[in-house]
C-alpha atoms as a PDB file:
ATOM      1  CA  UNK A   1       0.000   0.000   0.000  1.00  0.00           C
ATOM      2  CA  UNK A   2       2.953   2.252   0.778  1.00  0.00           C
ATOM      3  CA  UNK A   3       4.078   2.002  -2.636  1.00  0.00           C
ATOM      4  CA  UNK A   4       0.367   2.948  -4.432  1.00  0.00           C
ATOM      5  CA  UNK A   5       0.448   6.099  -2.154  1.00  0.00           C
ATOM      6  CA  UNK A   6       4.065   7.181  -3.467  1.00  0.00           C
ATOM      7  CA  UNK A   7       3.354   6.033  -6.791  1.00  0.00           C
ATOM      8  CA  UNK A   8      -0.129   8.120  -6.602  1.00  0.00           C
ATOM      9  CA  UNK A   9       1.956  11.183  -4.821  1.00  0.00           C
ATOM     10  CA  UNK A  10       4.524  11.313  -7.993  1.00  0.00           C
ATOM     11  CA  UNK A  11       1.555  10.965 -10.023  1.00  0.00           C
ATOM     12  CA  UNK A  12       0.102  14.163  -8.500  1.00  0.00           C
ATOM     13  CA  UNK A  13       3.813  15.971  -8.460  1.00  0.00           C
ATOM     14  CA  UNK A  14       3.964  15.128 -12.258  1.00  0.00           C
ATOM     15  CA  UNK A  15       0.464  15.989 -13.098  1.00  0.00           C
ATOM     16  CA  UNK A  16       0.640  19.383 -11.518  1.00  0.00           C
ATOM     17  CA  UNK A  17       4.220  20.035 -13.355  1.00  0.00           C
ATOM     18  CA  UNK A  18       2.890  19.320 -16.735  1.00  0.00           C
ATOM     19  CA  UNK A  19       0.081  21.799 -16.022  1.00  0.00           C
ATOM     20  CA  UNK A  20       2.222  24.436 -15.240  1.00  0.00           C
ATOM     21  CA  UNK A  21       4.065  23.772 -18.106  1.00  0.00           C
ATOM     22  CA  UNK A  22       1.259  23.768 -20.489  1.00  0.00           C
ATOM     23  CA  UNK A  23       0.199  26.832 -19.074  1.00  0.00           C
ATOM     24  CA  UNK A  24       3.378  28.594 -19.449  1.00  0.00           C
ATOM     25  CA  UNK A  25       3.409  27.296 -23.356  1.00  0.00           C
ATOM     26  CA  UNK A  26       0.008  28.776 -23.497  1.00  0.00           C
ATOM     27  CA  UNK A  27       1.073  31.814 -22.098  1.00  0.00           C
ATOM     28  CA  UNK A  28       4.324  31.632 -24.620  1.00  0.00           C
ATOM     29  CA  UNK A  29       1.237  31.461 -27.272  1.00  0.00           C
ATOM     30  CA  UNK A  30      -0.088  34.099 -26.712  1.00  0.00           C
ATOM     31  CA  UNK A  31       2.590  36.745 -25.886  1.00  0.00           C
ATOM     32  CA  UNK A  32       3.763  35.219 -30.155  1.00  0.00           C
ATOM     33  CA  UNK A  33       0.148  35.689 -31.296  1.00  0.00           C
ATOM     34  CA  UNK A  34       0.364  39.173 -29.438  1.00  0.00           C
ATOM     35  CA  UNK A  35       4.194  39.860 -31.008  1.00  0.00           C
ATOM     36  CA  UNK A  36       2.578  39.331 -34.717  1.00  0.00           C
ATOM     37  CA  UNK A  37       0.075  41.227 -34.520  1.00  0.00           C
ATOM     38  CA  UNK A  38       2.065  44.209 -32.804  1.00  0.00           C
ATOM     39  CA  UNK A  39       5.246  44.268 -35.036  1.00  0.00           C
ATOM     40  CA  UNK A  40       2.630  44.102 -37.914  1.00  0.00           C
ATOM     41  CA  UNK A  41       1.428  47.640 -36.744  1.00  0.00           C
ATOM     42  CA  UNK A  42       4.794  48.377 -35.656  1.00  0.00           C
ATOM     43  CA  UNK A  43       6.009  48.121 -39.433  1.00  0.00           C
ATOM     44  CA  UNK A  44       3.524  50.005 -40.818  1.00  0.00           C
ATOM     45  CA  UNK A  45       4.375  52.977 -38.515  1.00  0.00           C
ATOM     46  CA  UNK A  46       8.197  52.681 -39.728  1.00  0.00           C
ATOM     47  CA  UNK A  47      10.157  55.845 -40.737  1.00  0.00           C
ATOM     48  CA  UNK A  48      11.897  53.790 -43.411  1.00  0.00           C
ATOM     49  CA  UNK A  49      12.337  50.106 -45.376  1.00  0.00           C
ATOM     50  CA  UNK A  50      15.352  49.150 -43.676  1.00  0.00           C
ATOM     51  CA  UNK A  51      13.376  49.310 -40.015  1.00  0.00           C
ATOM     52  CA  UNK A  52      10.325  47.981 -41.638  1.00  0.00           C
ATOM     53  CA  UNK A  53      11.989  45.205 -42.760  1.00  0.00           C
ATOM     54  CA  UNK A  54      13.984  44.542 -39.880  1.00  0.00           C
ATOM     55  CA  UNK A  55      10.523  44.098 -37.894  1.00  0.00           C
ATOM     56  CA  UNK A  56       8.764  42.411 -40.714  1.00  0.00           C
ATOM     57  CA  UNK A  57      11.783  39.618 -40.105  1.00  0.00           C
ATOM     58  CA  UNK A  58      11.691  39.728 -36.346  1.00  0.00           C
ATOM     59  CA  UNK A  59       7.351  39.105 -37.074  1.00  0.00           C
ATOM     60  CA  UNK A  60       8.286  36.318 -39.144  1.00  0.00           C
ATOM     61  CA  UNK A  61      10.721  34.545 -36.686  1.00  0.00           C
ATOM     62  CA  UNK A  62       7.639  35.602 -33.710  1.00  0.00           C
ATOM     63  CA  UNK A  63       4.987  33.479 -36.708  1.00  0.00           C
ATOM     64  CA  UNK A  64       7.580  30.297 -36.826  1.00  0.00           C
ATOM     65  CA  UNK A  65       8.108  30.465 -32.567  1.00  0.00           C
ATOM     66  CA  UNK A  66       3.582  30.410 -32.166  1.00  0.00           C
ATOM     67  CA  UNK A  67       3.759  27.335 -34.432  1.00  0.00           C
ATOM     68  CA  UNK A  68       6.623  25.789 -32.223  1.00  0.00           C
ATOM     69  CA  UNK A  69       4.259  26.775 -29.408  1.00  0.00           C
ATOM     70  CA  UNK A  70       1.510  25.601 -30.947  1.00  0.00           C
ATOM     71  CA  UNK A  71       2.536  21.835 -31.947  1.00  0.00           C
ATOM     72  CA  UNK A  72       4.330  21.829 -28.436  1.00  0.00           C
ATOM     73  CA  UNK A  73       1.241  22.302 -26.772  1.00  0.00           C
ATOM     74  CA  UNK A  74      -0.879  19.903 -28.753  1.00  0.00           C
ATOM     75  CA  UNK A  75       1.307  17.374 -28.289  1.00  0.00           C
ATOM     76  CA  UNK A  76       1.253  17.518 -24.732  1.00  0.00           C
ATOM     77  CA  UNK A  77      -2.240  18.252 -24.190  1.00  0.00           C
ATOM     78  CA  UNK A  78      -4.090  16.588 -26.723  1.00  0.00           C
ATOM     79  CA  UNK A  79      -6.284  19.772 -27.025  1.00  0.00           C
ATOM     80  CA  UNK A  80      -5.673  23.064 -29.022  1.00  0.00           C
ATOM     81  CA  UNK A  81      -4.294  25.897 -26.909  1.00  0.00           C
ATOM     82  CA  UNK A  82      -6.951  29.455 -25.769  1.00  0.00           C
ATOM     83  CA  UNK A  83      -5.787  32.314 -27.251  1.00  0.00           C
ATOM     84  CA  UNK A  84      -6.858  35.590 -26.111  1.00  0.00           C
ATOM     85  CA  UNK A  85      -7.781  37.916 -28.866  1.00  0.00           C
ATOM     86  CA  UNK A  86      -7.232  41.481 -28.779  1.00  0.00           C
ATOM     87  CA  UNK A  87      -3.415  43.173 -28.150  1.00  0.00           C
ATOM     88  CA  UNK A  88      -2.574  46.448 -27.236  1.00  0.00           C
ATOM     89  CA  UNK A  89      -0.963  47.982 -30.080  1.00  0.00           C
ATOM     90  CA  UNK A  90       1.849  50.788 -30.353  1.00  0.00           C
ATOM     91  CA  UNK A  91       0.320  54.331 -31.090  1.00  0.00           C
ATOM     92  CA  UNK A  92       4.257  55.516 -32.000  1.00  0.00           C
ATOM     93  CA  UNK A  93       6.976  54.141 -33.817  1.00  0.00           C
ATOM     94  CA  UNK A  94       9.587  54.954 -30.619  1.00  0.00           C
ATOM     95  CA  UNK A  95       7.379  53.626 -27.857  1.00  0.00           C
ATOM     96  CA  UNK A  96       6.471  50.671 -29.660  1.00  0.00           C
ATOM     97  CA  UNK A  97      10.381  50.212 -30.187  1.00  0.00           C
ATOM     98  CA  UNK A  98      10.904  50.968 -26.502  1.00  0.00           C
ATOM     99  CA  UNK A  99       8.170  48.350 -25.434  1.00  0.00           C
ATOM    100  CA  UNK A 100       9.743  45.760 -27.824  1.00  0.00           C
ATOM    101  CA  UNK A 101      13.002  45.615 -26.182  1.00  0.00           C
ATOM    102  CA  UNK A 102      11.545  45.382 -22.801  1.00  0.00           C
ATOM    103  CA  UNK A 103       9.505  42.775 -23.817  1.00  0.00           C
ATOM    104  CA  UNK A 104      12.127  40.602 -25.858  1.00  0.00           C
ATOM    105  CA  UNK A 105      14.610  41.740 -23.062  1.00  0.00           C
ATOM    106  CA  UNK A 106      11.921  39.680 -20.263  1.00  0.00           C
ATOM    107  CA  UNK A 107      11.250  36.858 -22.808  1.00  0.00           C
ATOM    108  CA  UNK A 108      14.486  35.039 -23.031  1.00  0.00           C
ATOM    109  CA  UNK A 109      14.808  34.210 -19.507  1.00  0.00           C
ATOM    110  CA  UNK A 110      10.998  33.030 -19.148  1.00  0.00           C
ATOM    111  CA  UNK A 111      12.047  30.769 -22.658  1.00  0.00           C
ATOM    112  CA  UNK A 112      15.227  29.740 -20.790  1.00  0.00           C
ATOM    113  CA  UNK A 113      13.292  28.403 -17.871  1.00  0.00           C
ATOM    114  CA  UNK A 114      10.406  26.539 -19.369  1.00  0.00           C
ATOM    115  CA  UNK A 115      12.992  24.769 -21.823  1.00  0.00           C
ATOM    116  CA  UNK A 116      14.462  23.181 -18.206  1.00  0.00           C
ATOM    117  CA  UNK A 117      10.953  21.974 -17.338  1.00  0.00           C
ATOM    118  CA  UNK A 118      10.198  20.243 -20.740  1.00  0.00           C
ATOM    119  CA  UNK A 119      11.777  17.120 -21.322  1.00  0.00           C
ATOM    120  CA  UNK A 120      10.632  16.138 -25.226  1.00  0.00           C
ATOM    121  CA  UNK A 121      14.241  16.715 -26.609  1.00  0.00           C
ATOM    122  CA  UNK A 122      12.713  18.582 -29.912  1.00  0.00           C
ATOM    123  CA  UNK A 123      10.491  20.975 -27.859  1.00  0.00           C
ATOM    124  CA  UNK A 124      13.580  21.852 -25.344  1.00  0.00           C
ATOM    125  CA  UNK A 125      15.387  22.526 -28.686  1.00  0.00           C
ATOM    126  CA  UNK A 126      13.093  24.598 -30.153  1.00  0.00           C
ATOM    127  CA  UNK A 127      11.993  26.994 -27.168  1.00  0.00           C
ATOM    128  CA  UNK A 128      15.910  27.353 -26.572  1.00  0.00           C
ATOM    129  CA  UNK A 129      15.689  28.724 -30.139  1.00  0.00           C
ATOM    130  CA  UNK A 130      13.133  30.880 -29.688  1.00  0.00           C
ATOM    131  CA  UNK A 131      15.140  32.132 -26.396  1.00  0.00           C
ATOM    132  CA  UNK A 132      18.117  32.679 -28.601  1.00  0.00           C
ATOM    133  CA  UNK A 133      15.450  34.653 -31.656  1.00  0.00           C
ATOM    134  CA  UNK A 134      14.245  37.105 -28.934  1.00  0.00           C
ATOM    135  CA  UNK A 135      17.407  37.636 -27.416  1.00  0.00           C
ATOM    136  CA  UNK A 136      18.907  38.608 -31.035  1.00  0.00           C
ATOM    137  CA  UNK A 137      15.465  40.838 -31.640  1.00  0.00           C
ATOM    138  CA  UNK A 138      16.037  42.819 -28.490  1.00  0.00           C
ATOM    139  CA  UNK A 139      19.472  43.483 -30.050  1.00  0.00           C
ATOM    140  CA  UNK A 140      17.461  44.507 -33.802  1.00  0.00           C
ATOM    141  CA  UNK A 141      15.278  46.785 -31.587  1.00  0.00           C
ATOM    142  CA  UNK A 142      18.310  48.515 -29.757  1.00  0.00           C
ATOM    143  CA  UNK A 143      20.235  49.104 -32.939  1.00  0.00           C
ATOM    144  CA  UNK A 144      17.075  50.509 -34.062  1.00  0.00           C
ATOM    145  CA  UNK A 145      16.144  52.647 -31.071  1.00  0.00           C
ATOM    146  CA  UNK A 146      19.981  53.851 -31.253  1.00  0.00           C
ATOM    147  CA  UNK A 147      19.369  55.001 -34.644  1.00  0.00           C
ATOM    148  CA  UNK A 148      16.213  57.195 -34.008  1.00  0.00           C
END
């Protein structure tokens, strides 16, 4: 009986940890689905082509990271993911600039973390990447910034 209780208790442990991580890939979702939608108004407010294109490469990289997300998700829950419609987005060209480098700046480490937590070798890979993509963006959007 001892053993059905710890086998039931790590059960429970791993039960709760996968639900923290799907909710944490869900959140990942949404914060992409938010990114696309915000660097698409962010390159439409763009001085010139060289920024616009710079964020209409960053969007495409944020479009390939909610797919990761997205088949991540699925395969761990079975079920498609809830996205939350409706994102703030940026009324200027500098504060939407600004905001993106906070925001890729406070993405990599949340990436970093929920890579350590997943243990499917091809998702770890792939939210590393994404780490790595928003780390390099924050970079885009400082050289950017710098420029205006």
């Amino acid at each position: 009986m001892y053993y059905q209780q710890d086998g039931f208790e790590n059960y429970d442990y791993a039960e709760r940890q996968n639900q923290k991580v799907l909710r944490e890939i869900n959140k990942a979702l949404n914060d992409e689905f938010k990114a696309i939608h915000y660097y698409t108004r962010l390159a439409e407010l763009a001085p010139n082509s060289q920024f616009k294109k710079a964020i209409l490469g960053i969007r495409q990289d944020e479009i390939k990271h909610f797919g990761w997300f997205s088949t991540a998700y699925f395969k761990l829950s079975g079920k498609y993911p809830t996205l939350v419609l409706g994102a703030e987005l940026p009324s200027t060209f500098k504060s939407g600039i600004r905001a993106s480098i906070k925001d890729e700046q406070e993405t990599v480490p949340f990436y970093q973390a929920l890579s350590s937590q997943i243990s499917d070798v091809q998702t770890k890979q792939r939210v590393l990447r994404a780490a790595g993509d928003e780390h390099r963006h924050a970079q885009i959007f400082n050289q950017i910034n710098t420029s205006l």
